[in-house]
Protein backbone atom coordinates (compact mmCIF):
# COMPACT_ATOMS: atom_id res chain seq x y z
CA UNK A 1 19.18 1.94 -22.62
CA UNK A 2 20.54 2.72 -19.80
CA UNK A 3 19.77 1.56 -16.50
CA UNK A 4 17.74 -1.05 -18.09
CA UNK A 5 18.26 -4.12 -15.98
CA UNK A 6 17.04 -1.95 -12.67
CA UNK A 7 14.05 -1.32 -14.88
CA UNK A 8 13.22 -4.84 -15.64
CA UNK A 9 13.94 -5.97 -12.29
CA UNK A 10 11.39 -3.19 -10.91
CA UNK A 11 8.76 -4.17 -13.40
CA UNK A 12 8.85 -7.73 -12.40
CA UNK A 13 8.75 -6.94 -8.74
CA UNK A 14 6.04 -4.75 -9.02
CA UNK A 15 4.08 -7.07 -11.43
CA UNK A 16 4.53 -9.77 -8.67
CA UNK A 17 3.25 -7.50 -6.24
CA UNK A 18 0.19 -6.31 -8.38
CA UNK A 19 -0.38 -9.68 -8.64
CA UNK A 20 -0.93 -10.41 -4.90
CA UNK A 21 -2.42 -7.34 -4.41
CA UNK A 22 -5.43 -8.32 -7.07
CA UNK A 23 -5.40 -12.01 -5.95
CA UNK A 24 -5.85 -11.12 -2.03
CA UNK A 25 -8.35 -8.81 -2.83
CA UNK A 26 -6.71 -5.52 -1.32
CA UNK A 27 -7.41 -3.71 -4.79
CA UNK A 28 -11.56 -3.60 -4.20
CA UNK A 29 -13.07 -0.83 -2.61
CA UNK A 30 -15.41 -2.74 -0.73
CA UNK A 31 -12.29 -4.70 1.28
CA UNK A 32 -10.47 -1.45 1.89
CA UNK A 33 -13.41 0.42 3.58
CA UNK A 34 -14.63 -3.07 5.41
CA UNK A 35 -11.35 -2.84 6.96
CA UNK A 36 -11.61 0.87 7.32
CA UNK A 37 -14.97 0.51 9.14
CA UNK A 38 -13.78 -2.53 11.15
CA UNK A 39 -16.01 -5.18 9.63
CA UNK A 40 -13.92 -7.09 7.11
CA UNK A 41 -10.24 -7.92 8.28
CA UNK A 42 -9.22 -9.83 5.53
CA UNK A 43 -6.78 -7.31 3.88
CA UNK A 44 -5.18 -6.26 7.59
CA UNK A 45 -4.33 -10.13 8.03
CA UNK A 46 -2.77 -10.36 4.83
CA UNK A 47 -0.84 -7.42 6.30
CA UNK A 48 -0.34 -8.64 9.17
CA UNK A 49 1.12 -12.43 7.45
CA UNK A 50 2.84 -10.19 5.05
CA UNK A 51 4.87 -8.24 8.21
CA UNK A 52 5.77 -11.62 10.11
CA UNK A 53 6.91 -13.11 6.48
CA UNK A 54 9.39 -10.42 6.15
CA UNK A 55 10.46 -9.29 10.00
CA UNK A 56 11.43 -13.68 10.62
CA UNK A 57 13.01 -13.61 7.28
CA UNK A 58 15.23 -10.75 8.44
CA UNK A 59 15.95 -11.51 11.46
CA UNK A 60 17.02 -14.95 11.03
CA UNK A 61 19.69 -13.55 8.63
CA UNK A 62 20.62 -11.05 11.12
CA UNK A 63 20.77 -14.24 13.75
CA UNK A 64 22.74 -16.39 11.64
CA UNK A 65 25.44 -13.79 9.84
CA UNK A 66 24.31 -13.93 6.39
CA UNK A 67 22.07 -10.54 6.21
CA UNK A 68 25.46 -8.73 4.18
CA UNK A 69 26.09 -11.97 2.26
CA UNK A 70 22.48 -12.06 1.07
CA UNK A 71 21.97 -8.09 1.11
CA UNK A 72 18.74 -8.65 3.49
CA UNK A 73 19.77 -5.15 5.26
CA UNK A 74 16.90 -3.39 6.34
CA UNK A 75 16.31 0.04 4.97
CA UNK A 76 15.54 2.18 8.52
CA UNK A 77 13.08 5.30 7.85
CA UNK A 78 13.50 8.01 9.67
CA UNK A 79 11.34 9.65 11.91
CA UNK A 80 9.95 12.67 10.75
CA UNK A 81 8.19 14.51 13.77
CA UNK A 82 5.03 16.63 13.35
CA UNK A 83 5.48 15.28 9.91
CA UNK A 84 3.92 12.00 10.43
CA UNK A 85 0.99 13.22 12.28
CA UNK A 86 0.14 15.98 8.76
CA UNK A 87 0.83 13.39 6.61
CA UNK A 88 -0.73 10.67 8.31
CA UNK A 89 -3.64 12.90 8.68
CA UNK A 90 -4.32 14.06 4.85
CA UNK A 91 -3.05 10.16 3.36
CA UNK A 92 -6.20 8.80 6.18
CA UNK A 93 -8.77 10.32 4.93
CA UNK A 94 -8.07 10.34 1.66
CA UNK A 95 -7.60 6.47 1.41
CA UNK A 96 -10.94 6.32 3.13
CA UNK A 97 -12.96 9.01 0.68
CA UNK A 98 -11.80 6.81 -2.31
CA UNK A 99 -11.11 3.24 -1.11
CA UNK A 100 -7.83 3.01 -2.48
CA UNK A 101 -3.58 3.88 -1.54
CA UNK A 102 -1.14 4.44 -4.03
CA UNK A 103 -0.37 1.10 -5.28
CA UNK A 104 -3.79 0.23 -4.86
CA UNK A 105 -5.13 2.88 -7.43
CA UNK A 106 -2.51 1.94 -10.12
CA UNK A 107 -3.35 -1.95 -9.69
CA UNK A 108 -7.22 -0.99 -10.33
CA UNK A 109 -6.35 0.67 -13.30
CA UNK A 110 -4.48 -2.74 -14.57
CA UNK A 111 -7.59 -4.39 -13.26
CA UNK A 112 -9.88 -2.03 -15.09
CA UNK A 113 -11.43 0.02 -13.06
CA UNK A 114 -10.43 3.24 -15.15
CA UNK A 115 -12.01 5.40 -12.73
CA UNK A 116 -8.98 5.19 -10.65
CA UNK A 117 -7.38 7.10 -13.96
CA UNK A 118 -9.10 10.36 -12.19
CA UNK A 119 -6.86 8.75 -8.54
CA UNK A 120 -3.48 8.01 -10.79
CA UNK A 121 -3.81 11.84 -12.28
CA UNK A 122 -4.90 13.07 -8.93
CA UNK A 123 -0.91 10.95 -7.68
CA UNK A 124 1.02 12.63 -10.21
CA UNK A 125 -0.15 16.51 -9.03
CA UNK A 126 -0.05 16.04 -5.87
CA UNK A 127 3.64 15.03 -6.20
CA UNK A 128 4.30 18.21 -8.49
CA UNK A 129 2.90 20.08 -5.84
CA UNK A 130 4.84 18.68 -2.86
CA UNK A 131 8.17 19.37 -5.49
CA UNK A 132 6.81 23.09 -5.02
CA UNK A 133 5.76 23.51 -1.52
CA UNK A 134 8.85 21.28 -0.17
CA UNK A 135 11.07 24.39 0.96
CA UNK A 136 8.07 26.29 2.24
CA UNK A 137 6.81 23.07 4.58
CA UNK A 138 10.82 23.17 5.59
CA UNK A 139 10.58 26.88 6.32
CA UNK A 140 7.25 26.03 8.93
CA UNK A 141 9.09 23.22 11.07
CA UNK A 142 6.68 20.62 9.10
CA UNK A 143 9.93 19.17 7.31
CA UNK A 144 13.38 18.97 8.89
CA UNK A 145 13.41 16.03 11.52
CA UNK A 146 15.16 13.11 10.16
CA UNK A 147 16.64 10.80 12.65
CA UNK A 148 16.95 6.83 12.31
CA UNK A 149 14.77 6.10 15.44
CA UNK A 150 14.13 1.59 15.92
CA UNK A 151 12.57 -0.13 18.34
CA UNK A 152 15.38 -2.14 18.49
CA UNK A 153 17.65 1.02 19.34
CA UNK A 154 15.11 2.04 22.26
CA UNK A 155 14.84 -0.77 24.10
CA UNK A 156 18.79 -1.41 23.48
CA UNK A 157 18.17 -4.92 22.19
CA UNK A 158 20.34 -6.89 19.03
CA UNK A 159 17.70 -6.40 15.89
CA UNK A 160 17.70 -10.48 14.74
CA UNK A 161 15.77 -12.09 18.14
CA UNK A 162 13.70 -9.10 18.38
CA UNK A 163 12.74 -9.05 14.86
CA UNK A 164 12.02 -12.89 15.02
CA UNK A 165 9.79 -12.10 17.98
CA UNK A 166 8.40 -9.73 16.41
CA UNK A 167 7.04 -12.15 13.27
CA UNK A 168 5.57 -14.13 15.62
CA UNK A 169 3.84 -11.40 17.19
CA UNK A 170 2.48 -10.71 14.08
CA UNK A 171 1.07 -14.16 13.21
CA UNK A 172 -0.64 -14.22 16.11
CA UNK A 173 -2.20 -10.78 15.73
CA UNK A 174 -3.05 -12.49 11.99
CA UNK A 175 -4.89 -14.93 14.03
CA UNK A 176 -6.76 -12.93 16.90
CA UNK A 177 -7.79 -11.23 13.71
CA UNK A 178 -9.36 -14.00 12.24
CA UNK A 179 -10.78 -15.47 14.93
CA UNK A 180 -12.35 -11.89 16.01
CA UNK A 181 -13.30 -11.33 11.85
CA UNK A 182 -16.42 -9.49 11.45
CA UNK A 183 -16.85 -10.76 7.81
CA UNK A 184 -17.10 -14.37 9.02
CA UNK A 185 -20.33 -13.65 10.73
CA UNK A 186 -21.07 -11.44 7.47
CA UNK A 187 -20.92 -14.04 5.22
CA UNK A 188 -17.97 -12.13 3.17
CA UNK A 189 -15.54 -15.81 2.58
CA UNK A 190 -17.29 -18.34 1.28
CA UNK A 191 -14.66 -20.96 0.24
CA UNK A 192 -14.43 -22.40 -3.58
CA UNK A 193 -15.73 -25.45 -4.52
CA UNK A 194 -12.56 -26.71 -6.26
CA UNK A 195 -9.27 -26.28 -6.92
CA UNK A 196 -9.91 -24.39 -9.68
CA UNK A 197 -12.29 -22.22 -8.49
CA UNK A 198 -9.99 -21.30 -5.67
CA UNK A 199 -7.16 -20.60 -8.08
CA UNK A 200 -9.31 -18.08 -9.54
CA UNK A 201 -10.95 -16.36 -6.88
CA UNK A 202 -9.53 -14.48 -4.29
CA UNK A 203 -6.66 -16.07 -2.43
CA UNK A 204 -5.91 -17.19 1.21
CA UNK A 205 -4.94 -14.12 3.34
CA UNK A 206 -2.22 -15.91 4.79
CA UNK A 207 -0.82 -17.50 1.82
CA UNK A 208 -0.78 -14.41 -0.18
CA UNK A 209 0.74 -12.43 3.10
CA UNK A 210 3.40 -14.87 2.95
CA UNK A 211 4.21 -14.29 -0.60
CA UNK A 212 4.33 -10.72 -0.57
CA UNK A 213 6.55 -10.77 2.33
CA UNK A 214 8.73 -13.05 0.32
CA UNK A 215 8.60 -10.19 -2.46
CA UNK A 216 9.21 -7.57 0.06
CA UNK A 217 12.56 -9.54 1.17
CA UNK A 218 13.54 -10.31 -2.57
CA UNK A 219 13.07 -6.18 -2.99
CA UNK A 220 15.73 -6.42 -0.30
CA UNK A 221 17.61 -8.25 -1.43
CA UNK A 222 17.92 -6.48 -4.98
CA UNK A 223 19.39 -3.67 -2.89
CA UNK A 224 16.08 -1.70 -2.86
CA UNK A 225 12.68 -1.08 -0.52
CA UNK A 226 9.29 -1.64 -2.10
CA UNK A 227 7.03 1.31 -1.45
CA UNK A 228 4.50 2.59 -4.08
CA UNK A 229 4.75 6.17 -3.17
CA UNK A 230 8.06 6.37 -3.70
CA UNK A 231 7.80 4.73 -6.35
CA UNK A 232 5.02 6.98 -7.64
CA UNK A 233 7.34 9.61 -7.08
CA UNK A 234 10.41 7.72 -8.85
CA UNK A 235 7.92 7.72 -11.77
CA UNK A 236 7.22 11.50 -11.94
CA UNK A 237 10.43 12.67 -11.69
CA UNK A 238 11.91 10.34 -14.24
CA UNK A 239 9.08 11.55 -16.82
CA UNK A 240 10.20 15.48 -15.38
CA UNK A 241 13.81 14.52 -16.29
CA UNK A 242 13.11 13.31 -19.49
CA UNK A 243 10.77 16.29 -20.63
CA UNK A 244 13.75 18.57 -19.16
CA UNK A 245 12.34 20.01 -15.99
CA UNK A 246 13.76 17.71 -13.31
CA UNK A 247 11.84 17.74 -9.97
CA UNK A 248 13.48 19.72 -6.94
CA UNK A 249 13.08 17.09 -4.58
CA UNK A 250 14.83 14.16 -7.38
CA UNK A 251 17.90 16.15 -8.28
CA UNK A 252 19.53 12.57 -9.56
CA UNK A 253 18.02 9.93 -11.80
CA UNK A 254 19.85 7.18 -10.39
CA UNK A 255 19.72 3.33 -10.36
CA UNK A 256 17.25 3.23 -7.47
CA UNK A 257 14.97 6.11 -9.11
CA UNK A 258 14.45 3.55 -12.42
CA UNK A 259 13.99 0.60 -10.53
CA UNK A 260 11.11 2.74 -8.21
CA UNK A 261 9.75 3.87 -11.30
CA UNK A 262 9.63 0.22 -13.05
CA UNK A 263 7.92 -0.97 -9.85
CA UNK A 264 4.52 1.17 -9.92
CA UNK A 265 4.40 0.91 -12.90
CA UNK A 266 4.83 -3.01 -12.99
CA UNK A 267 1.77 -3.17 -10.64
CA UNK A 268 -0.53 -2.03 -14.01
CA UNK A 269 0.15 -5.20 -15.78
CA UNK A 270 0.33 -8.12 -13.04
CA UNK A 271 -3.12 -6.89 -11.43
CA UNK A 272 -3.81 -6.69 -15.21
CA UNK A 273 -2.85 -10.19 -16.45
CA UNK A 274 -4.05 -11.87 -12.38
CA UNK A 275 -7.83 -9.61 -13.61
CA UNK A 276 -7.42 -11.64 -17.08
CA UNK A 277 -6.77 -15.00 -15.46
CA UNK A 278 -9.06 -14.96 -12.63
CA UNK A 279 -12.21 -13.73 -14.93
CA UNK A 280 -12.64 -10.51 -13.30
CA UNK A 281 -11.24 -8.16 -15.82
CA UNK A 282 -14.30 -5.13 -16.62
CA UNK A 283 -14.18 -2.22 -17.95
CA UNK A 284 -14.78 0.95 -15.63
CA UNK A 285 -17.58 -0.67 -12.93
CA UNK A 286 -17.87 2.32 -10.52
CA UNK A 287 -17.80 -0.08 -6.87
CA UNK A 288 -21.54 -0.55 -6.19
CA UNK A 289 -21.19 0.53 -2.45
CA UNK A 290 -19.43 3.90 -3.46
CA UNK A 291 -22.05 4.58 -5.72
CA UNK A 292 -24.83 3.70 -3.40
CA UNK A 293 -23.83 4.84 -0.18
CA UNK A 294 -21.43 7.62 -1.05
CA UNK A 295 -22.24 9.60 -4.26
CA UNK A 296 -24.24 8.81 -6.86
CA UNK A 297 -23.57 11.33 -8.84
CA UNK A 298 -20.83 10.28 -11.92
CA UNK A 299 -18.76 13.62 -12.11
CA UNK A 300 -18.78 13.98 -8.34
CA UNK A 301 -17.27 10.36 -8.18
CA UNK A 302 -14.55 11.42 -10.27
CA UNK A 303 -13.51 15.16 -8.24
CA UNK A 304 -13.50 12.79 -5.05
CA UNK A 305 -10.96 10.29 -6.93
CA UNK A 306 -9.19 12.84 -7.80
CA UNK A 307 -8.54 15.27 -5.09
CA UNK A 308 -8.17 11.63 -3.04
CA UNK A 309 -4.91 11.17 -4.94
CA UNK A 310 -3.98 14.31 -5.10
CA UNK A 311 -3.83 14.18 -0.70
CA UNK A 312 -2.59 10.33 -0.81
CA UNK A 313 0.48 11.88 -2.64
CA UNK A 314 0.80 14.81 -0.15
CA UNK A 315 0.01 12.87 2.71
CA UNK A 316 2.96 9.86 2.05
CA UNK A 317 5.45 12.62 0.60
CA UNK A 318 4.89 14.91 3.74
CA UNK A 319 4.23 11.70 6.41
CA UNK A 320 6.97 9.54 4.86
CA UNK A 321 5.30 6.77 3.28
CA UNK A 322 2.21 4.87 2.40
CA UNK A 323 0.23 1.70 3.48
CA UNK A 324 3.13 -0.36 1.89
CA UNK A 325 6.40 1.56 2.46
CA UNK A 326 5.62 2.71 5.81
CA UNK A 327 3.43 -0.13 6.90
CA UNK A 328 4.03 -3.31 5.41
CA UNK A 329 7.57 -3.20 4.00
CA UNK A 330 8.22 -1.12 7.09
CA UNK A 331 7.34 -2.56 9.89
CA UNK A 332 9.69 -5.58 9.98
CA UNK A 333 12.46 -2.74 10.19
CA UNK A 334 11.09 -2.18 13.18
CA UNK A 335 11.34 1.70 12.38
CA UNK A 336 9.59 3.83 14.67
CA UNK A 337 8.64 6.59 12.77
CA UNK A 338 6.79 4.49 9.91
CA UNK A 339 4.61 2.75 12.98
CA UNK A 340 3.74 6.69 13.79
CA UNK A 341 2.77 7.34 10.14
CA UNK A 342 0.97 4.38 9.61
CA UNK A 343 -0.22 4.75 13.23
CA UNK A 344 -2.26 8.00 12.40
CA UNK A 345 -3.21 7.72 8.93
CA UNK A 346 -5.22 4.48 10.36
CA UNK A 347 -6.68 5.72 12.96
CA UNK A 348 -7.92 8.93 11.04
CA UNK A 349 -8.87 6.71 8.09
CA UNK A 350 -11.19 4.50 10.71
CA UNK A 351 -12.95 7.55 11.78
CA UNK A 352 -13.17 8.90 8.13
CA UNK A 353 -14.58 5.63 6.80
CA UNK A 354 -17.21 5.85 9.85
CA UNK A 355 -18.12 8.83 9.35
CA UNK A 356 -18.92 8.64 5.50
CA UNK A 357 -20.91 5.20 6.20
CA UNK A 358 -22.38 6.75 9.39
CA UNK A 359 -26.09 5.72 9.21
CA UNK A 360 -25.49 3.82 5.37
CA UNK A 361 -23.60 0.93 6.61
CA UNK A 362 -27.27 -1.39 5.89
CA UNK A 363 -26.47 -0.26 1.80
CA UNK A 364 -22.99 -0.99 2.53
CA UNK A 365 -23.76 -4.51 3.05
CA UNK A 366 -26.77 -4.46 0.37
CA UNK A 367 -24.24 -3.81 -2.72
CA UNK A 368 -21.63 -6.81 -1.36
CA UNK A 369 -22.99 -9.11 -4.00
CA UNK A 370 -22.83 -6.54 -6.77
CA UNK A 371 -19.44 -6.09 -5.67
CA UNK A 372 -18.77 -9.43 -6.01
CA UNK A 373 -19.96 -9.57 -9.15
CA UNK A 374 -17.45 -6.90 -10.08
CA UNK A 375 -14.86 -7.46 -8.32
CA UNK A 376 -14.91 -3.83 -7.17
């Protein structure tokens, strides 16, 4: 087959990934709206661990001459304008109607939460429709700015040091976070007993920050740039290709497009086989605190899941990225428009969140042992 080493390469990166992602935690609803209404930080400082991991990793290659030897070239994304503001917008408040971002959605499905099936569906339109409404966002000024804007550039300063600074600013932002944690007061960590029950619960923020940013620089290294909506789009328009009605927006199904492709869909079986291992594999549990505080009606559950993917899609395609590609991965590029798209679609996500919980956040906290139990 052709192309079939970028493939496996792109599975196994994004099965790492999915992996991490189910180990830390970031995969339950009831850790993406806690950070989304500011009382459980856990999944920011694994973001935050994840950032410094990558940006020191970088810029010490930069520092010391080996970043062309060892292919650790950043990947710069571009700033799109009024782009990032409409994306950010429509990706914020649909990650904080559902709980979930692109890679997110496809690891719960691994991790059997099949509800997310109606979020994955809800992906792959919203793609097909940004294929379609491409030219016409072009033709209203939403589309067109593309310019490789760093902070490095602006303040006219050699990308190594600063990006080594930068780490370190990062871990300590890790820190203030979890000294300032919400959740500790909450009760939310409770550490294992033993070894083995820490194996299979959730991990260490900071050690699993540290290994995705280690996968984020081995993505790098392969030549490539781990991001789940593009990969989400990689997907779709290699299945358009192959059924004959190649996407507008893919004209080429290149190298890149397979690996982007293997790595969502990699994410379904390491959250899968991590779900397995730690004990927390079950079949469709709808997350107690969406049920309880948001909807409890079934079919409602799934036409929020739904149109939620269908704007995560719209809102990375338009914006430029999601809370991986144009946070996590990006960040250590120091690229200035992925700080404006991630920038916005977490600010309007925080106000989202707040105002879905407003007056429910006492349930909220009522259903955190039922979503312990599973593993929302």
């Amino acid at each position: 087959m052709e192309h079939l080493s970028h493939l496996i390469m792109g599975l196994i990166t994004g099965g790492l990934f999915g992996i991490v992602l189910h180990k830390v935690g970031a995969i339950r609803y009831s850790r993406v709206e806690g950070m989304l209404l500011l009382r459980d930080l856990k999944i920011m400082k694994f973001a935050f661990m994840a950032i410094a991991t990558t940006s020191i990793i970088y810029g010490l290659a930069d520092i010391f001459g080996v970043a062309e030897e060892t292919n650790l070239l950043p990947r710069i994304m571009p700033y799109l304008g009024i782009a990032h503001l409409v994306g950010g917008f429509l990706f914020g408040i649909a990650m904080a109607s559902a709980g979930f971002c692109p890679g997110t959605c496809v690891a719960r499905v691994g991790a059997g939460k099949f509800i997310s099936m109606a979020g994955v569906v809800g992906l792959i339109l919203g793609i097909v429709i940004y294929a379609n409404i491409q030219p016409w966002l072009v033709d209203v000024g939403i589309l067109g700015t593309r310019e490789k804007i760093t902070l490095y550039g602006v303040l006219g300063l050699p990308y190594g040091p600063l990006a080594v600074v930068w780490g370190i600013l990062f871990v300590i932002f890790a820190l203030l976070a979890d000294w300032l944690d919400p959740a500790k007061k909450l009760g939310y960590d409770q550490p294992a007993g033993n070894f083995i029950q820490a194996l299979r619960g959730e991990w260490h923020w900071a050690i699993s920050g540290i290994l995705a940013g280690l996968i984020i620089a081995w993505a790098t290294a392969q030549g490539e740039y781990l991001g789940f909506s593009g990969g989400a789009l990689a997907f779709v328009a290699w299945m358009a290709d192959l059924l004959g009605h190649p996407l507008s927006v893919v004209p080429k199904i290149s190298e890149s497009i397979i690996w982007h492709a293997g790595l969502i869909i990699g994410v379904l079986p390491g959250a899968f086989l991590s779900a397995i291992l730690s004990g927390t594999f079950k079949f469709d549990p709808v997350p107690p605190a969406f049920a309880k505080s948001v909807t409890p009606f079934p079919w409602v559950r799934l036409i929020l899941v739904f149109f939620a993917g269908i704007f995560l899609a719209l809102g990375a395609m338009i914006g430029g990225g999601c809370t991986t590609g144009a946070f996590i991965s990006a960040y250590p590029t120091l690229s200035v428009g992925s700080m404006a798209q991630s920038a916005t679609y977490f600010v309007v996500g925080v106000l989202t969140a707040n105002l879905i919980y407003f007056g429910r956040w006492s349930k909220f906290l009522q259903a955190k042992k039922e979503s312990d139990e599973v593993y929302d």
